[in-house]
Protein backbone atom coordinates (compact mmCIF):
# COMPACT_ATOMS: atom_id res chain seq x y z
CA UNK A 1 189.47 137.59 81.45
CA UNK A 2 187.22 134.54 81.73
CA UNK A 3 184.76 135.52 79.44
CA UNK A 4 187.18 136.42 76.79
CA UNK A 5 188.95 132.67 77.37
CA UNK A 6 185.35 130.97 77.42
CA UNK A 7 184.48 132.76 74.39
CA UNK A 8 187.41 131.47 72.42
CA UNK A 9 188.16 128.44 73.66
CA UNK A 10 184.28 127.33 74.17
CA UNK A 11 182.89 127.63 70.54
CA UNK A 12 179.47 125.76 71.89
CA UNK A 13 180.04 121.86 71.22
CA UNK A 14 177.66 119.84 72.82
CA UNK A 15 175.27 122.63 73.21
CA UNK A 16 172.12 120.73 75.18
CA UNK A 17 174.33 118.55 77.33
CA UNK A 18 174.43 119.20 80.86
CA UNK A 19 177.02 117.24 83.20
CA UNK A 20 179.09 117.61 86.11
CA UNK A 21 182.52 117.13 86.83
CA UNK A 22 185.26 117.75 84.14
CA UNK A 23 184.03 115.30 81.17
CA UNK A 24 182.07 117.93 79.19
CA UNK A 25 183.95 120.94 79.42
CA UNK A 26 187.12 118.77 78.53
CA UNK A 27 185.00 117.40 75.65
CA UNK A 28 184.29 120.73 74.38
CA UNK A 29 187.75 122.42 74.94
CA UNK A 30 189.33 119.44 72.55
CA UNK A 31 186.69 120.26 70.05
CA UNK A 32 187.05 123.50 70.17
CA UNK A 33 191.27 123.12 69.86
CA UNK A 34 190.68 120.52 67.10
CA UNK A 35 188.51 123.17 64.88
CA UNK A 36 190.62 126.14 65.51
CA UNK A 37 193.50 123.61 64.21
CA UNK A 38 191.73 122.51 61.24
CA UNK A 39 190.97 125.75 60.69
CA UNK A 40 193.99 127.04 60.75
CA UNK A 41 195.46 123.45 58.24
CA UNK A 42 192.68 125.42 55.85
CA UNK A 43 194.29 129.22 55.72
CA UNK A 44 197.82 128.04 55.46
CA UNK A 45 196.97 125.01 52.44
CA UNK A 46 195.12 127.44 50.64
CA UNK A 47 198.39 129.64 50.70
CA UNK A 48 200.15 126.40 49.74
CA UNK A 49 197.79 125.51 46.79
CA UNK A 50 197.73 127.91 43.78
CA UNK A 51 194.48 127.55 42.00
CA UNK A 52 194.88 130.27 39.51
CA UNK A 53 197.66 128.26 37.70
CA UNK A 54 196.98 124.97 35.42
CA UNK A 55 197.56 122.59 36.79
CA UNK A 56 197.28 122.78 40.70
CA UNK A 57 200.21 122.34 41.90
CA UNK A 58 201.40 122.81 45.94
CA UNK A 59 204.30 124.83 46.62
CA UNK A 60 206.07 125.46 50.12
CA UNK A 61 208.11 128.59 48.59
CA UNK A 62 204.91 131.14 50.18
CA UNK A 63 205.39 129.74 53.85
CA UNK A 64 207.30 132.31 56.15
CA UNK A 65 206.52 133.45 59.88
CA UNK A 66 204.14 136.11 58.65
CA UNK A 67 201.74 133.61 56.77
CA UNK A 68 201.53 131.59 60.06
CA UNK A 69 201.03 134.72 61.99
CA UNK A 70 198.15 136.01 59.71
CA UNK A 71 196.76 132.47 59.41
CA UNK A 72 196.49 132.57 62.97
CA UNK A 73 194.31 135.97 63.61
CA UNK A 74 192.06 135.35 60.97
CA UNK A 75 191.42 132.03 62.86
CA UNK A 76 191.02 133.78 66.38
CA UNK A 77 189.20 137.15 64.68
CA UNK A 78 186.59 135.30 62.53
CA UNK A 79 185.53 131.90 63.72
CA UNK A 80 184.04 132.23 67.36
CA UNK A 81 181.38 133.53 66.10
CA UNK A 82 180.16 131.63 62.83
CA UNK A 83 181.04 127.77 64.75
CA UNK A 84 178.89 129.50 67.87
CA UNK A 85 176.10 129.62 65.25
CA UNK A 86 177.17 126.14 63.21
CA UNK A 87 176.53 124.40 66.62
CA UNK A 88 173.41 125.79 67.23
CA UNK A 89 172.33 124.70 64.32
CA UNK A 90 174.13 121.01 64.75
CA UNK A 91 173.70 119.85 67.93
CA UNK A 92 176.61 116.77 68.29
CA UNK A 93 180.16 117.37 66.79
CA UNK A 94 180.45 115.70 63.51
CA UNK A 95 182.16 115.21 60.56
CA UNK A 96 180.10 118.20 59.02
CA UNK A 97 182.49 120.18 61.74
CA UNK A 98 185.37 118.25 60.95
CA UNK A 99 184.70 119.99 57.22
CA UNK A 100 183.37 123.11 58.28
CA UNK A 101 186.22 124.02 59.77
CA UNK A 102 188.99 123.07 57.13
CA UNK A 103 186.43 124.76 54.30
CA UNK A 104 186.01 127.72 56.21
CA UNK A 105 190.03 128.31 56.69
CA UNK A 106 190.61 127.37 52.59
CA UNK A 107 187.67 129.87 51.37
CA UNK A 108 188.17 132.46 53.79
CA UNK A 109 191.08 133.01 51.90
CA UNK A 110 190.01 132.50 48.58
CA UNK A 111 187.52 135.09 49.00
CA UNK A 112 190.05 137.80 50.32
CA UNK A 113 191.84 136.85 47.04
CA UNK A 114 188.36 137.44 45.28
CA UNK A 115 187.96 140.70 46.84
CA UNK A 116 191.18 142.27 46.12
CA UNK A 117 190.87 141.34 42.09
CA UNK A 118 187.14 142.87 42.28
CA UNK A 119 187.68 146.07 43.65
């Protein structure tokens, strides 16, 4: 059950630092928390946002219990593993993470939309 927790709630901030006591691994848990949150602001403000219609406009009318629900899956099925490999490839949390995680939640979503008008 540890390794499952770790692996979700330690998404690899501060990968090279080394420290004892409680400082880092608190560091990295309220990283970790903050990106899963943005992420998850992302999913549910693309459901708010309809780009398909001129002019954007933001509506409230799609938010029900199943959107948060859904929102909140895609965040714990599909991010571990692509902000494990955005912080190996940026070493101190940033506001490149700060984005990363908001973009990824809005376009994860917009794709899916993509998808289902393709095929």
């Amino acid at each position: 059950m540890n390794r499952i927790a770790r692996y979700f709630l330690d998404l690899g901030f501060y990968p090279s630092q080394i420290e004892f006591g409680t400082g880092l691994p608190r560091k990295r848990l309220a990283w970790s928390l903050a990106a899963y949150c943005l992420l998850f602001m992302g999913l549910l403000a693309q459901q708010v946002i309809d780009i398909t219609k001129a002019p954007i406009r933001a509506s409230l009318d799609k938010l029900d219990t199943s959107v948060f629900v859904a929102s909140a899956v895609v965040a714990v099925a599909l991010f571990p593993l692509f902000t494990h490999w955005f912080n190996s490839k940026r070493k101190q949390p940033s506001w490149e993470h700060i984005v990363w995680a908001f973009s990824f939640g809005f376009f994860v979503h917009v794709s899916g939309d993509l998808l289902k008008k393709l095929f």
